[in-house]
C-alpha atoms as a PDB file:
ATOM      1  CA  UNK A   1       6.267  -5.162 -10.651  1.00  0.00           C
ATOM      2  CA  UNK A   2       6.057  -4.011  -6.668  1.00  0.00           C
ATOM      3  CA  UNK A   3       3.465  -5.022  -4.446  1.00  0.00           C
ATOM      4  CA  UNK A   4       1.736  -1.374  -4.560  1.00  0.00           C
ATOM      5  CA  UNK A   5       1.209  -1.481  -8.179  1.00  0.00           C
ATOM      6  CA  UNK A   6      -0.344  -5.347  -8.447  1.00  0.00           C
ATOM      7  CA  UNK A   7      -3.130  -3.881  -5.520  1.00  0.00           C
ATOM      8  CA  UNK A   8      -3.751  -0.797  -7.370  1.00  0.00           C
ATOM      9  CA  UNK A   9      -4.021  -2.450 -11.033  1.00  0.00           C
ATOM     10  CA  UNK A  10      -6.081  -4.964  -9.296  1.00  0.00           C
ATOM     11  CA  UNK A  11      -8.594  -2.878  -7.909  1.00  0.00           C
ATOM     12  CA  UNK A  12      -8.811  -1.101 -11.302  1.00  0.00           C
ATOM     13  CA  UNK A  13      -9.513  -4.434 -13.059  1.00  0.00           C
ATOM     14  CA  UNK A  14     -12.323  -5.094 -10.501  1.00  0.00           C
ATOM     15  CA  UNK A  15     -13.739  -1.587 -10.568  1.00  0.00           C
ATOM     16  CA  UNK A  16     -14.004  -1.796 -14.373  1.00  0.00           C
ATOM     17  CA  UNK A  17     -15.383  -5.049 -14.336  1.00  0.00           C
ATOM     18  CA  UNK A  18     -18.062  -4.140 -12.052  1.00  0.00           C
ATOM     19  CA  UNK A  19     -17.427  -6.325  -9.322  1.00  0.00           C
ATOM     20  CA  UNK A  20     -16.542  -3.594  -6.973  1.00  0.00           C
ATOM     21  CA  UNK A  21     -18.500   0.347  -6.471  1.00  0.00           C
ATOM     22  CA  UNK A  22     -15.474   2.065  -5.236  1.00  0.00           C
ATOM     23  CA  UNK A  23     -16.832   4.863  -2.768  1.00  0.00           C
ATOM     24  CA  UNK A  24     -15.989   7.702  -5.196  1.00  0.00           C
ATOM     25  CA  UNK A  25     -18.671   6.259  -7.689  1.00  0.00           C
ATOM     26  CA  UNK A  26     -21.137   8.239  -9.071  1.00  0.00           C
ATOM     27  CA  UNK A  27     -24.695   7.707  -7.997  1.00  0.00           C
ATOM     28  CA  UNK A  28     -27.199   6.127 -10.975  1.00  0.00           C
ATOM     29  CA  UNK A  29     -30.907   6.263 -10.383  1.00  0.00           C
ATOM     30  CA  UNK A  30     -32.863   4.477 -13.249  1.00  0.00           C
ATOM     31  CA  UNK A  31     -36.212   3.774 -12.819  1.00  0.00           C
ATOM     32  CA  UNK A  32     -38.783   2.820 -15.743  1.00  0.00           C
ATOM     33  CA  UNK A  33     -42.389   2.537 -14.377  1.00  0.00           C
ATOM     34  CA  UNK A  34     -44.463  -0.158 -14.767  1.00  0.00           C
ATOM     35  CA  UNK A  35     -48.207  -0.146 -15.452  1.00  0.00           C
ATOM     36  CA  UNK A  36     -51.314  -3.251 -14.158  1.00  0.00           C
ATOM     37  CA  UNK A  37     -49.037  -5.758 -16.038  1.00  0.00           C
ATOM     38  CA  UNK A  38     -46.031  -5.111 -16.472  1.00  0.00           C
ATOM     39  CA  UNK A  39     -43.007  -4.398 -13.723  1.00  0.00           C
ATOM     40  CA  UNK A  40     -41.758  -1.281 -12.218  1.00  0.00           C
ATOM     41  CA  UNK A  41     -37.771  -1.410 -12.833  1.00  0.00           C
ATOM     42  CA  UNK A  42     -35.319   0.225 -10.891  1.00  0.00           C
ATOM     43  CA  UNK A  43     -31.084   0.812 -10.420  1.00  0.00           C
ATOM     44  CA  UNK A  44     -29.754   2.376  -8.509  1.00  0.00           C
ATOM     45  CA  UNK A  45     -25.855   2.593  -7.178  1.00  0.00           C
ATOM     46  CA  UNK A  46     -24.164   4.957  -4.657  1.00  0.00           C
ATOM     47  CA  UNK A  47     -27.194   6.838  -3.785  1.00  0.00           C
ATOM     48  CA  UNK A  48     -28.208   7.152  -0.354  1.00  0.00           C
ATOM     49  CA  UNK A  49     -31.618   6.036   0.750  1.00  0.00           C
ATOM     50  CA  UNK A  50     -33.216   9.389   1.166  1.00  0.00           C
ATOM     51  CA  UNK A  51     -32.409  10.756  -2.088  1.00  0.00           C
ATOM     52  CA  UNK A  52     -33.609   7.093  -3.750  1.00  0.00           C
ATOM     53  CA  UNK A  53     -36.812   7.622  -2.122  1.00  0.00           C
ATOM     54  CA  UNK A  54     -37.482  10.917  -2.563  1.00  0.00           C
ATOM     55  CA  UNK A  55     -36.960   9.879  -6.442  1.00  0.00           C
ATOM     56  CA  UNK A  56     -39.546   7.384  -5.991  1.00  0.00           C
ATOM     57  CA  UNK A  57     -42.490   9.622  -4.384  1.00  0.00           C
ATOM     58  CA  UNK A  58     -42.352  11.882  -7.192  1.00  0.00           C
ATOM     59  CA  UNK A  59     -42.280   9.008  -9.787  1.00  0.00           C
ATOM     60  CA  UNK A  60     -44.813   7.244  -8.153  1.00  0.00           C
ATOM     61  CA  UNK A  61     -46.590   9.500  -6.752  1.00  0.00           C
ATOM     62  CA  UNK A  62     -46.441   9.093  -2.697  1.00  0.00           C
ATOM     63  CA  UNK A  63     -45.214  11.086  -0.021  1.00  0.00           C
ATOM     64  CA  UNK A  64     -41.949   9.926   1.572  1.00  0.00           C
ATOM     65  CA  UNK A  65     -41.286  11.295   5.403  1.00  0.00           C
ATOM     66  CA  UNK A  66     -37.605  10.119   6.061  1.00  0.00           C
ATOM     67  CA  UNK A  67     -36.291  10.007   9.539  1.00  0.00           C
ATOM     68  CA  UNK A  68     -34.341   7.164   9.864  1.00  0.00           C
ATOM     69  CA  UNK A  69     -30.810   7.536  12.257  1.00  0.00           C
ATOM     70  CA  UNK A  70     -28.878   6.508   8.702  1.00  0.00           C
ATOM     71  CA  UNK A  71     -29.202   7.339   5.173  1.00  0.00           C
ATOM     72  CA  UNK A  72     -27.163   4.438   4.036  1.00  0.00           C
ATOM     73  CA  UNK A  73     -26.050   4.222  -0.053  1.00  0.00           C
ATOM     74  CA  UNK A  74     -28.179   2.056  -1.757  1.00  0.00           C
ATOM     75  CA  UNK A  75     -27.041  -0.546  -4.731  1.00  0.00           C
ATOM     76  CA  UNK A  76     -29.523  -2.666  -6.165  1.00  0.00           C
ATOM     77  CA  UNK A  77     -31.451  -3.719  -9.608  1.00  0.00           C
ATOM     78  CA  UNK A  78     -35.149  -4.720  -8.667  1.00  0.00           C
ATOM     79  CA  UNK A  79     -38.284  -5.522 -10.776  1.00  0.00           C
ATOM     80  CA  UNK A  80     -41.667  -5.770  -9.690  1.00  0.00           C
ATOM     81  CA  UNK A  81     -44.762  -4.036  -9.001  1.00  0.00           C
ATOM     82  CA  UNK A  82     -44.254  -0.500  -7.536  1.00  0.00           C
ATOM     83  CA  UNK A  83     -45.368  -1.057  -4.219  1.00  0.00           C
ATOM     84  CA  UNK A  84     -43.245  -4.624  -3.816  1.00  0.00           C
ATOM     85  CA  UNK A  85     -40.360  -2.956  -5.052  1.00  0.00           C
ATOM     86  CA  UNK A  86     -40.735  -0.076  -2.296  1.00  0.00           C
ATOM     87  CA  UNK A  87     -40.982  -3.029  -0.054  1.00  0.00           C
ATOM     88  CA  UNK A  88     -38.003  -4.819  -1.009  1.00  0.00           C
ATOM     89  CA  UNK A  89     -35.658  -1.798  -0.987  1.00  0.00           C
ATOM     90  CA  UNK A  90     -36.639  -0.641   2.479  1.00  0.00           C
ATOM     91  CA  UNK A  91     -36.987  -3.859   3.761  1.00  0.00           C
ATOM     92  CA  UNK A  92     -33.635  -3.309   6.093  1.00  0.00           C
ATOM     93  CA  UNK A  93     -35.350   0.138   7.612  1.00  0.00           C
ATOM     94  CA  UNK A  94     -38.211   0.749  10.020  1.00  0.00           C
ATOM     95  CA  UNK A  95     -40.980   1.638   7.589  1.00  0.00           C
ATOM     96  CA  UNK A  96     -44.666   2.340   7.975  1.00  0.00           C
ATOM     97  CA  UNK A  97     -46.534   2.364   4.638  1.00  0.00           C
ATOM     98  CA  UNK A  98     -50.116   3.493   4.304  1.00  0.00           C
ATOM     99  CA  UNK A  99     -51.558   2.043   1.045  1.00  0.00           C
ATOM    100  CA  UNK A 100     -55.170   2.348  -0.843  1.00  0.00           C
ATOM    101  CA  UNK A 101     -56.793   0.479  -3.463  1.00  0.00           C
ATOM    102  CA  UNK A 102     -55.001   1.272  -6.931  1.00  0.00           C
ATOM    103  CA  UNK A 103     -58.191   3.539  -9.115  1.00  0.00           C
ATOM    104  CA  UNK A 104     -55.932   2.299 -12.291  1.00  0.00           C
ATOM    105  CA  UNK A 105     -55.067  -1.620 -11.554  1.00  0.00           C
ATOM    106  CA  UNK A 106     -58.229  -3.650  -9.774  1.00  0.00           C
ATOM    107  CA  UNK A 107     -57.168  -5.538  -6.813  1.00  0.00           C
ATOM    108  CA  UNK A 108     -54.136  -4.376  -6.668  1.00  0.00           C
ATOM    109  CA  UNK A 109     -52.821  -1.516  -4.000  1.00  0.00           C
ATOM    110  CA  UNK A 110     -50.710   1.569  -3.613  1.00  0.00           C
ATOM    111  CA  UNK A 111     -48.535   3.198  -1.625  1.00  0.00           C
ATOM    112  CA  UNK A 112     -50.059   6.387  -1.239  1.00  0.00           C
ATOM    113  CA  UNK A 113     -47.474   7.613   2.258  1.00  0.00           C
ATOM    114  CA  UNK A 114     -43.969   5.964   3.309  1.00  0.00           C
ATOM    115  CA  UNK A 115     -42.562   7.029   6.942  1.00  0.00           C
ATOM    116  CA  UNK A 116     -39.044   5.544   7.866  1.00  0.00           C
ATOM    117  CA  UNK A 117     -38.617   5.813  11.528  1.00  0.00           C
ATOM    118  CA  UNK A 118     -35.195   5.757  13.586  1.00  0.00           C
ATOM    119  CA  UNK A 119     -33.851   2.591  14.890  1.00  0.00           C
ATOM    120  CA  UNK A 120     -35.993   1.076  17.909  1.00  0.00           C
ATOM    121  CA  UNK A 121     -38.919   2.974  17.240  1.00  0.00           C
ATOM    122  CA  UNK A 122     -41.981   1.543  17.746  1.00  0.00           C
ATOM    123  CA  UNK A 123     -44.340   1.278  14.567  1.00  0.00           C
ATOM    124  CA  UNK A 124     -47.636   1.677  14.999  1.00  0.00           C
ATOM    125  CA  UNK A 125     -50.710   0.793  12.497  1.00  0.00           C
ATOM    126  CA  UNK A 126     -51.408   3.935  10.301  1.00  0.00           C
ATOM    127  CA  UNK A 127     -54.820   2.908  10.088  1.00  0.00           C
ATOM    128  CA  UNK A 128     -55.461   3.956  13.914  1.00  0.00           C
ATOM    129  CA  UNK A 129     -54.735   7.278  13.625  1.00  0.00           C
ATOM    130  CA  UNK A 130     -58.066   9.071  12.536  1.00  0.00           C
ATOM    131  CA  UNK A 131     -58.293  12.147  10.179  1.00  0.00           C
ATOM    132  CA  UNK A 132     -58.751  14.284  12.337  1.00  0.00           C
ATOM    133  CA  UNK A 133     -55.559  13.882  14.419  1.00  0.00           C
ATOM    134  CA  UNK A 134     -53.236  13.744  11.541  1.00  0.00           C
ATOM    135  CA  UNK A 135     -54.342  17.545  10.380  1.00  0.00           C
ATOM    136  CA  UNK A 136     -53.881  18.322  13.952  1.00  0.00           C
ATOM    137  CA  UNK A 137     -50.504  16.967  14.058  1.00  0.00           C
ATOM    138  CA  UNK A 138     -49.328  18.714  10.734  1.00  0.00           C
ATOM    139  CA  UNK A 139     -50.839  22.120  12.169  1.00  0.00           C
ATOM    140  CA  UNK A 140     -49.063  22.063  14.886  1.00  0.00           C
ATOM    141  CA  UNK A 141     -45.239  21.164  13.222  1.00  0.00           C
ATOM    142  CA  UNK A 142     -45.258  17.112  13.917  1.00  0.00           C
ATOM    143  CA  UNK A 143     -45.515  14.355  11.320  1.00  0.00           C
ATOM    144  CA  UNK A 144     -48.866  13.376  10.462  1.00  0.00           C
ATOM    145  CA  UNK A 145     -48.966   9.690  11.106  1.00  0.00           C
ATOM    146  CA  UNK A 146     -46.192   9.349  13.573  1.00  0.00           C
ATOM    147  CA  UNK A 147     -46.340  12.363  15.196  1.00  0.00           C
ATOM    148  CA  UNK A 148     -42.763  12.615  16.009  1.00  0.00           C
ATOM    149  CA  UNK A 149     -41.870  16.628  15.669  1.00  0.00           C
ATOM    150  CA  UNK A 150     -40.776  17.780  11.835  1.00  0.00           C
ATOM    151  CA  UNK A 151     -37.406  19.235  11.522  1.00  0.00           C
ATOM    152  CA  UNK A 152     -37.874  22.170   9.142  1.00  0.00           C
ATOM    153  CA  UNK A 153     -36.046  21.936   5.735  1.00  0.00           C
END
């Protein structure tokens, strides 16, 4: 057997065995929701962050702004309460989150608004920006909460 062929048939073997997500995978989003008790459950493979969380706002129910510099692939397999598991997979990105109480589950909290900011980027607390200023900003073309100027779509 040559050299070539023992590389190739071993990068086959791992591929198939899952130990390796060649580049030319094909993304997998699963995501089963979780309710006051039990877990929300997600895998994902290939997919790049954007795409991942613009899955999740519609599952979940938030608005996702995403302007990071990257939209790096995402593989992982999480479980735990929706807004933990948000956490967890963005915990490598500048996030702001803006949360409220949960109407469904007592003391626990939501993420109602995710904002993933560019590298270096200051955060700043959600919390401080009033009402008011936030309908301003989305009149006038700029991101409600971070006011950094929207790129249309």
């Amino acid at each position: 057997m040559n050299s070539n062929f023992r590389i190739i048939f071993a990068g086959l073997a791992l591929g198939w065995a899952g130990l390796i997500t060649p580049s030319f995978a094909n993304p997998v989003f699963e995501l089963v929701t979780g309710n006051c008790q039990t877990p929300t459950q997600l895998r994902v493979a290939a997919m790049p962050a954007s795409a991942v969380l613009d899955k999740l706002a519609q599952a979940l129910g938030f608005t996702v702004s995403f302007r990071a510099d990257a939209d790096p692939l995402l593989n992982a397999e999480l479980s735990a309460p929706a807004t933990e598991l948000l956490l967890q997979l963005t915990h490598q990105m500048n996030v702001i989150t803006v949360t409220e109480p949960d109407p469904h589950c007592a003391g626990q909290a939501r993420i109602v608004r995710l904002v993933t900011l560019p590298t270096g980027q200051a955060t700043q607390r959600i919390e401080s920006v009033p009402e008011g200023l936030q309908r301003y900003r989305q009149a006038h073309g700029m991101d409600p909460l971070t006011g950094a100027p929207v790129k249309p779509r």
